[in-house]
Protein backbone atom coordinates (compact mmCIF):
# COMPACT_ATOMS: atom_id res chain seq x y z
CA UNK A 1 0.00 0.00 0.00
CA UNK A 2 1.09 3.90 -0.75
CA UNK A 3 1.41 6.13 2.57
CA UNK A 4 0.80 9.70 1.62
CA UNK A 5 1.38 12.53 4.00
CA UNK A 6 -0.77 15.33 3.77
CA UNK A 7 1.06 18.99 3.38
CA UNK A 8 -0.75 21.83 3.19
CA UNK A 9 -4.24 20.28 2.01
CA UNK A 10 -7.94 21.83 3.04
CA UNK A 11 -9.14 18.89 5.24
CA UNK A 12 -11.93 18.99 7.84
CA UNK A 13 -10.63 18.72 11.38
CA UNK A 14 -10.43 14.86 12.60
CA UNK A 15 -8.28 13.13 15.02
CA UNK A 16 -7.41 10.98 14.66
CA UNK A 17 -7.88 11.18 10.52
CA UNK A 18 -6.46 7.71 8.93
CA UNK A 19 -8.66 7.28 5.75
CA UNK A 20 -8.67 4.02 3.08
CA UNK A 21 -8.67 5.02 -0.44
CA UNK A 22 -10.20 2.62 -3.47
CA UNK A 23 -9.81 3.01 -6.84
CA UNK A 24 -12.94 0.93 -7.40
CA UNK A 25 -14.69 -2.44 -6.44
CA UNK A 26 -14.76 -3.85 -9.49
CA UNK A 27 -12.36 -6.79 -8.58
CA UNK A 28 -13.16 -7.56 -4.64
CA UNK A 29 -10.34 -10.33 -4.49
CA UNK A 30 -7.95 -7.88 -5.65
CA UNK A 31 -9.50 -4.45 -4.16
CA UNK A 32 -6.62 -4.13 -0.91
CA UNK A 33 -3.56 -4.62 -3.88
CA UNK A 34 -4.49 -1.21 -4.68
CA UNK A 35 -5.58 0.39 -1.75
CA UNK A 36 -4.06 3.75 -0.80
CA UNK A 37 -3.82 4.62 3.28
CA UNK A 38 -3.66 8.47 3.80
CA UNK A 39 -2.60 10.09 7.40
CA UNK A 40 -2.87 13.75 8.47
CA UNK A 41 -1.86 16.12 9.69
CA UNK A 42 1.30 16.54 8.82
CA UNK A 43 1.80 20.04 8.25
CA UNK A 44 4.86 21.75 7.30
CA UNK A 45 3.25 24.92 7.83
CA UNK A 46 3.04 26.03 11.30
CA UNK A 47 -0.04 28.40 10.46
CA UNK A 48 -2.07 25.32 8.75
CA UNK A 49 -1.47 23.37 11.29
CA UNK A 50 -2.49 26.03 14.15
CA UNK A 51 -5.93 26.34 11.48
CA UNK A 52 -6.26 22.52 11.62
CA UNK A 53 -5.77 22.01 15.58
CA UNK A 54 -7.65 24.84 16.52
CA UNK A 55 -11.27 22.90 15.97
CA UNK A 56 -9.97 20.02 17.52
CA UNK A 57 -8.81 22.17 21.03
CA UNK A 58 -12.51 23.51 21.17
CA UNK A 59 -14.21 20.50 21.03
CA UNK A 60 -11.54 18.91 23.31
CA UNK A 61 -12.25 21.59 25.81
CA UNK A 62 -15.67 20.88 25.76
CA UNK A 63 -15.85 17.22 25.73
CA UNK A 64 -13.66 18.14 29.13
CA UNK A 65 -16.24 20.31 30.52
CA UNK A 66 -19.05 17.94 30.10
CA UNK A 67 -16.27 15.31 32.04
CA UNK A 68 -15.39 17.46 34.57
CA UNK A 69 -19.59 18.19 34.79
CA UNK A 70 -20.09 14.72 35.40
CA UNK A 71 -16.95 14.15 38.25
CA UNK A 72 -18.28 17.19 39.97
CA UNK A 73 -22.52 16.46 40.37
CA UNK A 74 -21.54 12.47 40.86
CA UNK A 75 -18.95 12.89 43.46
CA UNK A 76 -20.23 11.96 47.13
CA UNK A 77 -17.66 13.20 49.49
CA UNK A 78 -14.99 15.23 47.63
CA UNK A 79 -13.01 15.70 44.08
CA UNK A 80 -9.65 15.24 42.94
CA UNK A 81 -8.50 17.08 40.59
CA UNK A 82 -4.72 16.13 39.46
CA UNK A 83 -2.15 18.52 38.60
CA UNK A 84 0.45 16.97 36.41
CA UNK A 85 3.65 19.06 37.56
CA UNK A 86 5.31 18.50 34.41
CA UNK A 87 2.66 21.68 33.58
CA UNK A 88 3.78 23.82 36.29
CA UNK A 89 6.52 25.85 33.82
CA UNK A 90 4.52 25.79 30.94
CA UNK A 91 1.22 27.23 32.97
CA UNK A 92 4.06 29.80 34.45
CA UNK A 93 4.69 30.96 30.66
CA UNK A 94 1.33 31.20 29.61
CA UNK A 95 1.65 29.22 26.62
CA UNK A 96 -1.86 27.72 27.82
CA UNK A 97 -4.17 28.26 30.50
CA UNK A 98 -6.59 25.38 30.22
CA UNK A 99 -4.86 22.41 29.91
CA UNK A 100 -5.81 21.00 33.01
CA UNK A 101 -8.66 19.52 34.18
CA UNK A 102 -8.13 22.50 37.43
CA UNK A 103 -7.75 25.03 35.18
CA UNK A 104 -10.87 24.48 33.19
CA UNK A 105 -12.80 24.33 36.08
CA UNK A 106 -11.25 27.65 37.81
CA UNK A 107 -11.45 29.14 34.32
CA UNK A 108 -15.35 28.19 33.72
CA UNK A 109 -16.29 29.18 37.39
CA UNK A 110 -13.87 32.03 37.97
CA UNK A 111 -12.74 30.32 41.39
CA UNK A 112 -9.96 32.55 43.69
CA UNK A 113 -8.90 31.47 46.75
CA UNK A 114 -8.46 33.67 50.05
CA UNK A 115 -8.00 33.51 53.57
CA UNK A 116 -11.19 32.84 54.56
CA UNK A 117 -11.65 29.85 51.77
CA UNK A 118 -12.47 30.17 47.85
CA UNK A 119 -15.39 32.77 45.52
CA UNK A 120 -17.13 31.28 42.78
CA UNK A 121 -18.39 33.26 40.27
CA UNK A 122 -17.80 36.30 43.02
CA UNK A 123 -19.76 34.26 45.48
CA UNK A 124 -17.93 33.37 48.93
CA UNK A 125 -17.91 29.75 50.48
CA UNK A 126 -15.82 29.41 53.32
CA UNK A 127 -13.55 26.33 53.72
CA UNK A 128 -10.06 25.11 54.48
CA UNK A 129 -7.64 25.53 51.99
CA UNK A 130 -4.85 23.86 52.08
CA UNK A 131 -1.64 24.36 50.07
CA UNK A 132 0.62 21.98 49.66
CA UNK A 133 4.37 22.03 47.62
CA UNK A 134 5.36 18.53 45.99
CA UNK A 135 8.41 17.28 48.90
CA UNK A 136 7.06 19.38 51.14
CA UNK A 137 5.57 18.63 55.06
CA UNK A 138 2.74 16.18 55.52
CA UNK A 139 -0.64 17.63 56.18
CA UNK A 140 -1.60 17.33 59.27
CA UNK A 141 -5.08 17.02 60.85
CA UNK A 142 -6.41 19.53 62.86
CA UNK A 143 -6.78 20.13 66.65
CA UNK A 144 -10.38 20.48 67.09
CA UNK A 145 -11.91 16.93 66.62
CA UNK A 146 -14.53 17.78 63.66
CA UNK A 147 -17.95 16.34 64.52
CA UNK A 148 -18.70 12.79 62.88
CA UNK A 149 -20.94 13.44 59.85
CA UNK A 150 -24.27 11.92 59.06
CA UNK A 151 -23.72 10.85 55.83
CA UNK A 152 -20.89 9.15 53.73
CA UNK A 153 -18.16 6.59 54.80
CA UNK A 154 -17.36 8.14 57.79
CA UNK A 155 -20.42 7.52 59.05
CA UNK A 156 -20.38 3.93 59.05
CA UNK A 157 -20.82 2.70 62.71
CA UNK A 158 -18.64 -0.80 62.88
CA UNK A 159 -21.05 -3.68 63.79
CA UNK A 160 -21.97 -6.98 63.41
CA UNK A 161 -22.93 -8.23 60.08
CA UNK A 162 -26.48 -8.72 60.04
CA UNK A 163 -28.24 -12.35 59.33
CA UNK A 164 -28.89 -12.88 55.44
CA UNK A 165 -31.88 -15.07 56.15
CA UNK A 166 -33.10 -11.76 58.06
CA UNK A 167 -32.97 -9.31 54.94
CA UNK A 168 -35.23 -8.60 52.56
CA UNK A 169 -33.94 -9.76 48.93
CA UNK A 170 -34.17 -7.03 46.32
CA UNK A 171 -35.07 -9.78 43.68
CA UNK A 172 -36.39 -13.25 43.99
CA UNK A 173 -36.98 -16.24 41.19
CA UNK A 174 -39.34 -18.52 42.19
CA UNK A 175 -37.06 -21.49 41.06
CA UNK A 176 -35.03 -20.20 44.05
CA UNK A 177 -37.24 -20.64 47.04
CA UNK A 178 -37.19 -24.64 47.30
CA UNK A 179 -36.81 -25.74 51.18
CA UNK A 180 -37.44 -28.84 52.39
CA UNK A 181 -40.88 -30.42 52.56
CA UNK A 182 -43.52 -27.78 54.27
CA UNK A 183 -47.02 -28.59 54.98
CA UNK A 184 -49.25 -28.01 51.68
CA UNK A 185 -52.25 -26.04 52.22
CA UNK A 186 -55.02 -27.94 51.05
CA UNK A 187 -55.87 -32.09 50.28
CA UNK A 188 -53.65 -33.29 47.51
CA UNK A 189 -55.71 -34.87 44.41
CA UNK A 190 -53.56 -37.19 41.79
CA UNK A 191 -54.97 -37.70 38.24
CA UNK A 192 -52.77 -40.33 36.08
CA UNK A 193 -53.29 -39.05 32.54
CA UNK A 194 -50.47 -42.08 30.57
CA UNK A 195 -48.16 -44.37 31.02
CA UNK A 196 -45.10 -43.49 33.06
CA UNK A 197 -42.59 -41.69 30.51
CA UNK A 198 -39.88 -44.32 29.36
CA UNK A 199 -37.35 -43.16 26.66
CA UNK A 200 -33.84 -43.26 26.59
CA UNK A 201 -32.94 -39.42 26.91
CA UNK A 202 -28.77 -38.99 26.96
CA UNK A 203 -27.46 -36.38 29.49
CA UNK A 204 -27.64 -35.39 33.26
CA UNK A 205 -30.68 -34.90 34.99
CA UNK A 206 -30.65 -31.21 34.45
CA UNK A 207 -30.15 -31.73 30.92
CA UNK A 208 -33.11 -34.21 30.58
CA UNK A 209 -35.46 -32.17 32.26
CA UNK A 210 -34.60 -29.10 29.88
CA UNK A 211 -35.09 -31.24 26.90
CA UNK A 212 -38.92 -32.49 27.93
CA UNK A 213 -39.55 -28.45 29.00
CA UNK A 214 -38.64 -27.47 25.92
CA UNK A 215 -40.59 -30.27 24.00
CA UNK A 216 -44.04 -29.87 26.33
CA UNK A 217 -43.35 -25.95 25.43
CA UNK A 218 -43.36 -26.59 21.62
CA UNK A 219 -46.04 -29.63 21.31
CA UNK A 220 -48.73 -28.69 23.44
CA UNK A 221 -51.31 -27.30 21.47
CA UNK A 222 -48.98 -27.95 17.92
CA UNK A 223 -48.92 -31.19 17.35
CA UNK A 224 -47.87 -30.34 13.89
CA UNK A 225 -44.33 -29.03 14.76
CA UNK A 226 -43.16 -32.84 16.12
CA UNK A 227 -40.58 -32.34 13.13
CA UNK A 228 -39.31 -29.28 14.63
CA UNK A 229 -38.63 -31.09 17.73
CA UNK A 230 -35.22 -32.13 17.34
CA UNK A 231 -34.00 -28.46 16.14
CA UNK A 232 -35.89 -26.63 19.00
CA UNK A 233 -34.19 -28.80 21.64
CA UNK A 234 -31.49 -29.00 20.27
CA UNK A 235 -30.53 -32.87 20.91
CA UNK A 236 -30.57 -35.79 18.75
CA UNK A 237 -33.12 -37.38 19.57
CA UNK A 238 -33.79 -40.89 18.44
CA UNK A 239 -37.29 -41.38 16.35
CA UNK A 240 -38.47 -43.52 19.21
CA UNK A 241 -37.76 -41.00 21.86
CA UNK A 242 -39.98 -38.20 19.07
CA UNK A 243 -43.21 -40.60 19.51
CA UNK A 244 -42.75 -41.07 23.33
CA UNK A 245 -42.42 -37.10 23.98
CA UNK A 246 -45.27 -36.52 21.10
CA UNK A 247 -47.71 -39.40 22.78
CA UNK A 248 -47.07 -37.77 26.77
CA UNK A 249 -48.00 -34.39 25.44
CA UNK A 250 -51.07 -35.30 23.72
CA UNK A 251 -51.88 -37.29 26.49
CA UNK A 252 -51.49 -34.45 28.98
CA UNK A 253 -53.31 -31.96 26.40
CA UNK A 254 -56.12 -34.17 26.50
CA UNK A 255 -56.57 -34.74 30.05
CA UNK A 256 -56.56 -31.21 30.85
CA UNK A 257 -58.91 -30.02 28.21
CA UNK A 258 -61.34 -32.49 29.74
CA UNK A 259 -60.56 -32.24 33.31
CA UNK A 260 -60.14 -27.89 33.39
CA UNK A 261 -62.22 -26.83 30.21
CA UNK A 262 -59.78 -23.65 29.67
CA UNK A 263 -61.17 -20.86 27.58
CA UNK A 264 -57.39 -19.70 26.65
CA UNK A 265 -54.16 -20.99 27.66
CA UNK A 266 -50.63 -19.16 27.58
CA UNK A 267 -47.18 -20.81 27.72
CA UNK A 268 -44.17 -19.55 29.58
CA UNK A 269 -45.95 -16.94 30.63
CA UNK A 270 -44.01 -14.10 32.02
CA UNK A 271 -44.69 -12.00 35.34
CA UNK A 272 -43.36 -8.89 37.60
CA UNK A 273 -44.35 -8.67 41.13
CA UNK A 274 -44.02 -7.47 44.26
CA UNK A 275 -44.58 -9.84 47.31
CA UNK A 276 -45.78 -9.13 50.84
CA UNK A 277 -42.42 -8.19 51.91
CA UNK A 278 -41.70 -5.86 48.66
CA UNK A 279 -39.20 -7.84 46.90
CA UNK A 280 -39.65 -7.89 43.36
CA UNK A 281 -40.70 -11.58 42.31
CA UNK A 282 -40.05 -12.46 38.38
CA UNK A 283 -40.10 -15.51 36.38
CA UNK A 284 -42.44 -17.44 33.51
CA UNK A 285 -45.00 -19.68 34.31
CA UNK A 286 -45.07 -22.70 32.43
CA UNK A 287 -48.84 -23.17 31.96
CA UNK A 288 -51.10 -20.18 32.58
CA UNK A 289 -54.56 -21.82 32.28
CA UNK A 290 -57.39 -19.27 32.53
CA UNK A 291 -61.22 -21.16 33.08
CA UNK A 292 -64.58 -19.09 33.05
CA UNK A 293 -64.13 -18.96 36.84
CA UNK A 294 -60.22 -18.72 37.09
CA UNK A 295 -56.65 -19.20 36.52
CA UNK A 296 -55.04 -22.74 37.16
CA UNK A 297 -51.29 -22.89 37.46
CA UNK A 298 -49.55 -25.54 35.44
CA UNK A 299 -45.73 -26.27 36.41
CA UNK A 300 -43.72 -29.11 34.39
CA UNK A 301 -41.47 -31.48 36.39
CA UNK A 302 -39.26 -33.82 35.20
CA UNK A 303 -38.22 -35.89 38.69
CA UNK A 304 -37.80 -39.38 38.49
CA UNK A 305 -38.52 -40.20 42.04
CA UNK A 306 -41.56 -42.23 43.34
CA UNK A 307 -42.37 -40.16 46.81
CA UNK A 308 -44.06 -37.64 44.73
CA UNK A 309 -45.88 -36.00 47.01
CA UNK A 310 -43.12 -35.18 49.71
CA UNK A 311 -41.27 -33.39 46.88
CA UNK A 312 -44.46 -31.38 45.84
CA UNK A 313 -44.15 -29.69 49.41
CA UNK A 314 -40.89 -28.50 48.69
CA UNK A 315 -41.87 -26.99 45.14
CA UNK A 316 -44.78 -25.61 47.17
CA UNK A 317 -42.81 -22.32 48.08
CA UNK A 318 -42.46 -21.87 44.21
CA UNK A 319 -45.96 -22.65 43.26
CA UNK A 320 -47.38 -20.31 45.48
CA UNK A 321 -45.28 -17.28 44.21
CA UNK A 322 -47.05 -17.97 40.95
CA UNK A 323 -50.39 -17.79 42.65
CA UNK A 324 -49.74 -14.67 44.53
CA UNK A 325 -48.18 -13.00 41.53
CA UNK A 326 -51.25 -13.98 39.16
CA UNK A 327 -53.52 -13.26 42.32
CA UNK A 328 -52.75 -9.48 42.95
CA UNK A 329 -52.79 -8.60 38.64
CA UNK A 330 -55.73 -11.26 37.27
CA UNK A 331 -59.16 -10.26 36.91
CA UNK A 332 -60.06 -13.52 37.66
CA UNK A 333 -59.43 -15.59 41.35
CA UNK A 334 -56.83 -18.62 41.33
CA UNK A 335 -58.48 -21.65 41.69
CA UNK A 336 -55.30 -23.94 42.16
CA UNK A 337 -51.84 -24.93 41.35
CA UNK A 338 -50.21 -28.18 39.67
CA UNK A 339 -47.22 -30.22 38.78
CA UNK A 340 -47.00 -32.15 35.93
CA UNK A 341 -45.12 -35.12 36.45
CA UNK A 342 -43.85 -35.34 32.99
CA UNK A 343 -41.92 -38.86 34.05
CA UNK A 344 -44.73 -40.56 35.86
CA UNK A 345 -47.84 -39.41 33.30
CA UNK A 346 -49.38 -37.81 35.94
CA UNK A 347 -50.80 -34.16 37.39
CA UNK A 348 -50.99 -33.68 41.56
CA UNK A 349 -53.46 -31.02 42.35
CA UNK A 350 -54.36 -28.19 45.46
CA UNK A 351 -57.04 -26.18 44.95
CA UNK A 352 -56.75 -22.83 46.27
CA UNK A 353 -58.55 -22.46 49.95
């Protein structure tokens, strides 16, 4: 490639300005061979060059100013502002006077110091000033102890760290509040809707149960997109284990159009709440089934574990999130949560008191 330095030329302010020139595009695999790379400035002339920067100092002063805007109105207890003494002769000589982040800021708000502290804009604020030579004695603190202030760092009072079981979380996912087993509200009713789930999945548990989420999420109510299946879960899944998945969720979708008689149902349906204690509870559901007189709320587990029951108490913290979330926005009352027991073909019920 050609570098060409630019003399004298007309060119609008940029820095920095490093520009790619093509001849054409006519020939794409050959377009770089000849490519030209121009660079300026490089002036010769002193006075183009002082024409050229002099845009550039402007709108670095007041990118500065907006900085120094922000360090000022953001700080909490006090500002910094550094003094590079490599500057101190050439402030001395005048050759510039706002170079500094300091000097803009006693240029802009015409700041003197005195005996008595500092003017702003001809406005007095008394404070201690304190000047201090590089090499020279350490400041010292003063006599009179200064009373301990209200706000800021200093007026953090040592203590004990509180109990985190004892605060209230800013934000809380439902999938976070399993315990162990508590006492369910209400009489437990279990519907078998198929045959316990048998396919041979491959991966962890974890893994497993994301794959037959995903798969209730796409099938139920589309039967049609069973040759999506594979590309929406992302797994390779073996034709066998593609009837087994399709066959559960038609089997659940049947049982609970017959059993709830939903007039719409919604799938990973989304919420933002606030709970009793005004932490902000978010999450989806995975079934959102809304009846003529209410809401049912669907969850999908994948557990293979036969004491059923003793693990829906400790998904009941979660399950009751959903109901208190749907409770305070729905128009309509909840009348009850579930679990699907994708691996047992089966749905355990609790009817809201």
């Amino acid at each position: 490639m050609v570098l060409i330095a630019g003399l004298d030329q007309n060119v609008d302010p940029r820095l920095p300005d490093i520009t790619v020139w093509f001849e054409d595009f006519g020939d794409l695999d050959g377009v770089l061979d000849r490519a030209s790379l121009e660079i300026s400035p490089n002036f010769d002339s002193a006075e183009a060059e002082d024409r050229f920067k002099e845009p550039l100092r402007r709108r670095g002063q007041r990118n500065a100013h907006r900085l120094l805007y922000v360090a000022l109105t953001r700080a909490r207890e006090s500002v910094i502002l550094q003094w590079p003494e490599y500057l101190r002769e050439k402030l001395k000589t005048g050759q510039d006077e706002a170079i500094t982040y300091w000097s803009l800021l006693r240029k802009a708000a015409r700041l003197e110091f005195g005996p008595d502290g500092l003017t702003a804009g001809g406005e007095p604020f008394p404070c201690r000033v304190i000047h201090a030579e590089p090499g020279g004695d350490e400041i010292t603190a003063p006599e009179t102890e200064l009373p301990l202030p209200t706000l800021g760092r200093r007026a953090i009072v040592p203590c004990e760290a509180p109990d985190p079981s004892a605060l209230t979380p800013d934000q809380i996912a439902p999938s976070a509040l399993h315990t162990a087993t508590v006492s369910v509200p209400g009489p437990l009713r279990t519907v078998s809707y198929a045959q316990p789930f048998e396919t041979s999945l491959r991966g962890s548990a974890a893994e497993r149960g994301n794959l037959l989420h995903r798969a209730f999420e796409v099938l139920f109510g589309h039967p049609e997109r069973r040759e999506f299946l594979a590309r929406a879960t992302g797994a390779d899944l073996p034709e066998g284990g593609v009837d087994a998945i399709c066959t559960a969720v038609a089997r659940f979708e049947e049982w609970l159009t017959h059993e709830l008689t939903p007039t719409a149902i919604r799938t990973e349906a989304p919420f933002l709440a606030l709970n009793d204690e005004g932490s902000t509870v978010h999450g989806s559901m995975d079934l959102l089934v809304e009846t003529r007189d209410g809401y049912w709320i669907i969850d999908h587990k994948s557990d293979q574990i036969d004491d059923r029951r003793g693990r829906f108490g400790e998904y009941w913290p979660q399950l009751a999130a959903y109901a208190a979330a749907v409770r305070s926005v729905g128009a309509l009352p909840v009348r009850g949560v579930a679990v699907n027991w994708i691996s047992a073909g089966e749905v355990m019920l609790v009817e809201s008191a």
